[in-house]
N, C-alpha and C. Protein backbone atom coordinates (compact mmCIF):
# COMPACT_ATOMS: atom_id res chain seq x y z
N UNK A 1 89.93 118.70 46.42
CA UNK A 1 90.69 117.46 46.49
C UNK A 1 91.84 117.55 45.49
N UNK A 2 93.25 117.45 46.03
CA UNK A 2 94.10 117.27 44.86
C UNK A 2 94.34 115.49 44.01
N UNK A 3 95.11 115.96 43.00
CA UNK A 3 94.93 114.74 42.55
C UNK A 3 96.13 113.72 43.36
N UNK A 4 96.73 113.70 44.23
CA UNK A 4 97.33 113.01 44.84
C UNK A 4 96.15 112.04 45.49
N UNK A 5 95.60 112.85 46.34
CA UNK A 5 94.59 112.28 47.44
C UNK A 5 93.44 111.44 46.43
N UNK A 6 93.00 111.81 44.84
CA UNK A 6 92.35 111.22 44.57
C UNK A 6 92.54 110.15 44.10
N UNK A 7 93.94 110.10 43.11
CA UNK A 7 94.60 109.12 42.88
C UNK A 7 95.20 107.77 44.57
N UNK A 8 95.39 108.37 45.53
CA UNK A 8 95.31 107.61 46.57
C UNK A 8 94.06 106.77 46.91
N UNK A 9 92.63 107.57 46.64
CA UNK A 9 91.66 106.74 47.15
C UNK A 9 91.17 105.65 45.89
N UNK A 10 91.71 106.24 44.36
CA UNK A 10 91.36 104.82 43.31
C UNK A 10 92.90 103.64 43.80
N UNK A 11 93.45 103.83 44.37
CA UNK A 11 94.50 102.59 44.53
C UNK A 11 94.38 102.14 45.83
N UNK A 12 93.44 102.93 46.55
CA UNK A 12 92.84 101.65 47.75
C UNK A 12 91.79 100.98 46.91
N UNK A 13 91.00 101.54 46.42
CA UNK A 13 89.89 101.04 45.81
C UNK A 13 90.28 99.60 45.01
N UNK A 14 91.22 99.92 43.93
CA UNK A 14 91.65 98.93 43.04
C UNK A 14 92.65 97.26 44.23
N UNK A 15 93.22 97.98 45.11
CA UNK A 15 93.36 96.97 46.08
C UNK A 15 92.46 95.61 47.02
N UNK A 16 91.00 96.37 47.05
CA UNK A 16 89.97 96.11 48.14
C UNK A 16 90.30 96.90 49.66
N UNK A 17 91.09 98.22 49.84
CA UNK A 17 91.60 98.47 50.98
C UNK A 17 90.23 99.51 51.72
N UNK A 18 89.14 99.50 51.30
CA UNK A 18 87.80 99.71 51.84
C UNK A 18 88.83 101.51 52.40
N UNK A 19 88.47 102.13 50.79
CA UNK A 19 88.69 103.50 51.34
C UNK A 19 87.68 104.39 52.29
N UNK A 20 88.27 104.66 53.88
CA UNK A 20 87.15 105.56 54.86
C UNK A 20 86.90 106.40 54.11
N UNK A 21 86.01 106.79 53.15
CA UNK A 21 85.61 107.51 52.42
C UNK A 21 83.88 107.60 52.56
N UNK A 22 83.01 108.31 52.14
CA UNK A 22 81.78 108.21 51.53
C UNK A 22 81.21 107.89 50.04
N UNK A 23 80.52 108.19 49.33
CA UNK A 23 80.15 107.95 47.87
C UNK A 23 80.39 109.41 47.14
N UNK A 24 80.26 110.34 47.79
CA UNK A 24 80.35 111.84 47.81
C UNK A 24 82.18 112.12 47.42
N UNK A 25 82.84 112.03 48.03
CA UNK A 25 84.10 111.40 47.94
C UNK A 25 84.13 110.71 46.91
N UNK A 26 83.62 110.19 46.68
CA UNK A 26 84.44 108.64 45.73
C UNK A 26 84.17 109.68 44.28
N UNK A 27 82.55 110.30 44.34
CA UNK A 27 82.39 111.23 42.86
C UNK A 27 83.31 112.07 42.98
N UNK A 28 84.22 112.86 44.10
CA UNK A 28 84.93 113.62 44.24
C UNK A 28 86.22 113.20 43.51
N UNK A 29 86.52 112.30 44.00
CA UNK A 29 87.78 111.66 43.55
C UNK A 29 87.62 111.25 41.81
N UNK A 30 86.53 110.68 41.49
CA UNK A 30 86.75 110.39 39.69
C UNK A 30 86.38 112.28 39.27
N UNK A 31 85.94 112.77 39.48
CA UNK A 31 85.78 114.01 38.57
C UNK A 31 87.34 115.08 38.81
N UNK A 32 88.03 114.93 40.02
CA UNK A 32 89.21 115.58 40.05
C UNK A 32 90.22 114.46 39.08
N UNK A 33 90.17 113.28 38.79
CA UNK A 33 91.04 112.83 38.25
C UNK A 33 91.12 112.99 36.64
N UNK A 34 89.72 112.91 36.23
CA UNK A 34 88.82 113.11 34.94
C UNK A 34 89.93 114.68 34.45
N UNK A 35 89.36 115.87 35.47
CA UNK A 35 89.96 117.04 34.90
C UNK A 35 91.67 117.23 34.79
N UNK A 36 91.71 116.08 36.01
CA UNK A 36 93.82 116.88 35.54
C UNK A 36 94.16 115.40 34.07
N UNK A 37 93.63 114.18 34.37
CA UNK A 37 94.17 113.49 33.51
C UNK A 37 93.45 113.10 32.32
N UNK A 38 92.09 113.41 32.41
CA UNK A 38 91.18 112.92 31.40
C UNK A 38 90.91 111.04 31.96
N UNK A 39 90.24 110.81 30.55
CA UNK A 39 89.61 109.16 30.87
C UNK A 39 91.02 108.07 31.29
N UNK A 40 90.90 107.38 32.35
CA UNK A 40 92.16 106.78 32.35
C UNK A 40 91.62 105.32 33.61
N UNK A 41 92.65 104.89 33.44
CA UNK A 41 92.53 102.77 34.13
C UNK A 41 92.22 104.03 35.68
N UNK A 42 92.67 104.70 36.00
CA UNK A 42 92.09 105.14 37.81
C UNK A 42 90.76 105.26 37.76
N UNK A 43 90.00 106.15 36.95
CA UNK A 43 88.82 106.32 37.19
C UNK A 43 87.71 104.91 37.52
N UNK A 44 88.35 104.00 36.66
CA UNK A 44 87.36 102.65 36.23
C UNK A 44 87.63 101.70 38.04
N UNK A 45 88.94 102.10 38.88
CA UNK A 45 88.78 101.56 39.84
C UNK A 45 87.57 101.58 40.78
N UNK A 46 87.88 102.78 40.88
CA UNK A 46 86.32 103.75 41.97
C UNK A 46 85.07 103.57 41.52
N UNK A 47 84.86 103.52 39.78
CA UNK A 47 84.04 102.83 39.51
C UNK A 47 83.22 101.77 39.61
N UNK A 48 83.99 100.51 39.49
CA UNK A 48 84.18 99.12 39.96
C UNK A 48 83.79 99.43 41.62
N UNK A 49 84.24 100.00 42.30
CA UNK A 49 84.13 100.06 44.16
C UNK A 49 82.57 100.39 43.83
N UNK A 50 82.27 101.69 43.22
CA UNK A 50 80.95 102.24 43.62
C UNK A 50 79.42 100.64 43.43
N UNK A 51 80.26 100.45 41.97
CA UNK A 51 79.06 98.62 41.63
C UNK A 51 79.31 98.19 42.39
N UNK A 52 80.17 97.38 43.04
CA UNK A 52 80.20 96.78 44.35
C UNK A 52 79.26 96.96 45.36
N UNK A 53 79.56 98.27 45.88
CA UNK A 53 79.15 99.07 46.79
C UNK A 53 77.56 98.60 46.69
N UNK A 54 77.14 98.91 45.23
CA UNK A 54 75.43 99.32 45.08
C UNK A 54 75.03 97.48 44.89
N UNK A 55 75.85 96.73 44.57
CA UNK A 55 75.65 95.49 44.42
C UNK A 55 75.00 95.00 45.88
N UNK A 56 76.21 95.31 46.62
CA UNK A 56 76.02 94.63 47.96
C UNK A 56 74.88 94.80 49.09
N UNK A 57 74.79 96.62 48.07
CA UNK A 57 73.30 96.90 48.85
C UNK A 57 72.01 96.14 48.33
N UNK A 58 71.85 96.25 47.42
CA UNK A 58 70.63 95.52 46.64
C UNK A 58 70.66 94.38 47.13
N UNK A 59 71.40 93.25 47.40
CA UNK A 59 71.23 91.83 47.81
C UNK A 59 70.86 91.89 49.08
């Protein structure tokens, strides 16, 4: 995954734009962003999606 595409799927994320993605993906996307930029406001989007995600399942 380059960091274009990963940085694309944390700014659907940070939108609510329900990235067609999986969860597999979504770890894909914070660990490629992690290595080119280090800790940064993108990672915490996808983050935020994944709680959601696990929120909505649990209820």
């Amino acid at each position: 995954m380059t960091l274009e595409e990963a940085l694309e799927i944390s700014r659907m994320c940070k939108e609510d734009l329900y990235p067609p993605v999986n969860t597999i993906v979504l770890c894909q996307a914070i660990s490629t962003i992690v290595k080119e930029k280090g800790k940064c406001k993108e990672i915490y989007y996808i983050i935020d999606w994944l709680n959601q995600i696990y929120s909505d399942f649990k209820e």
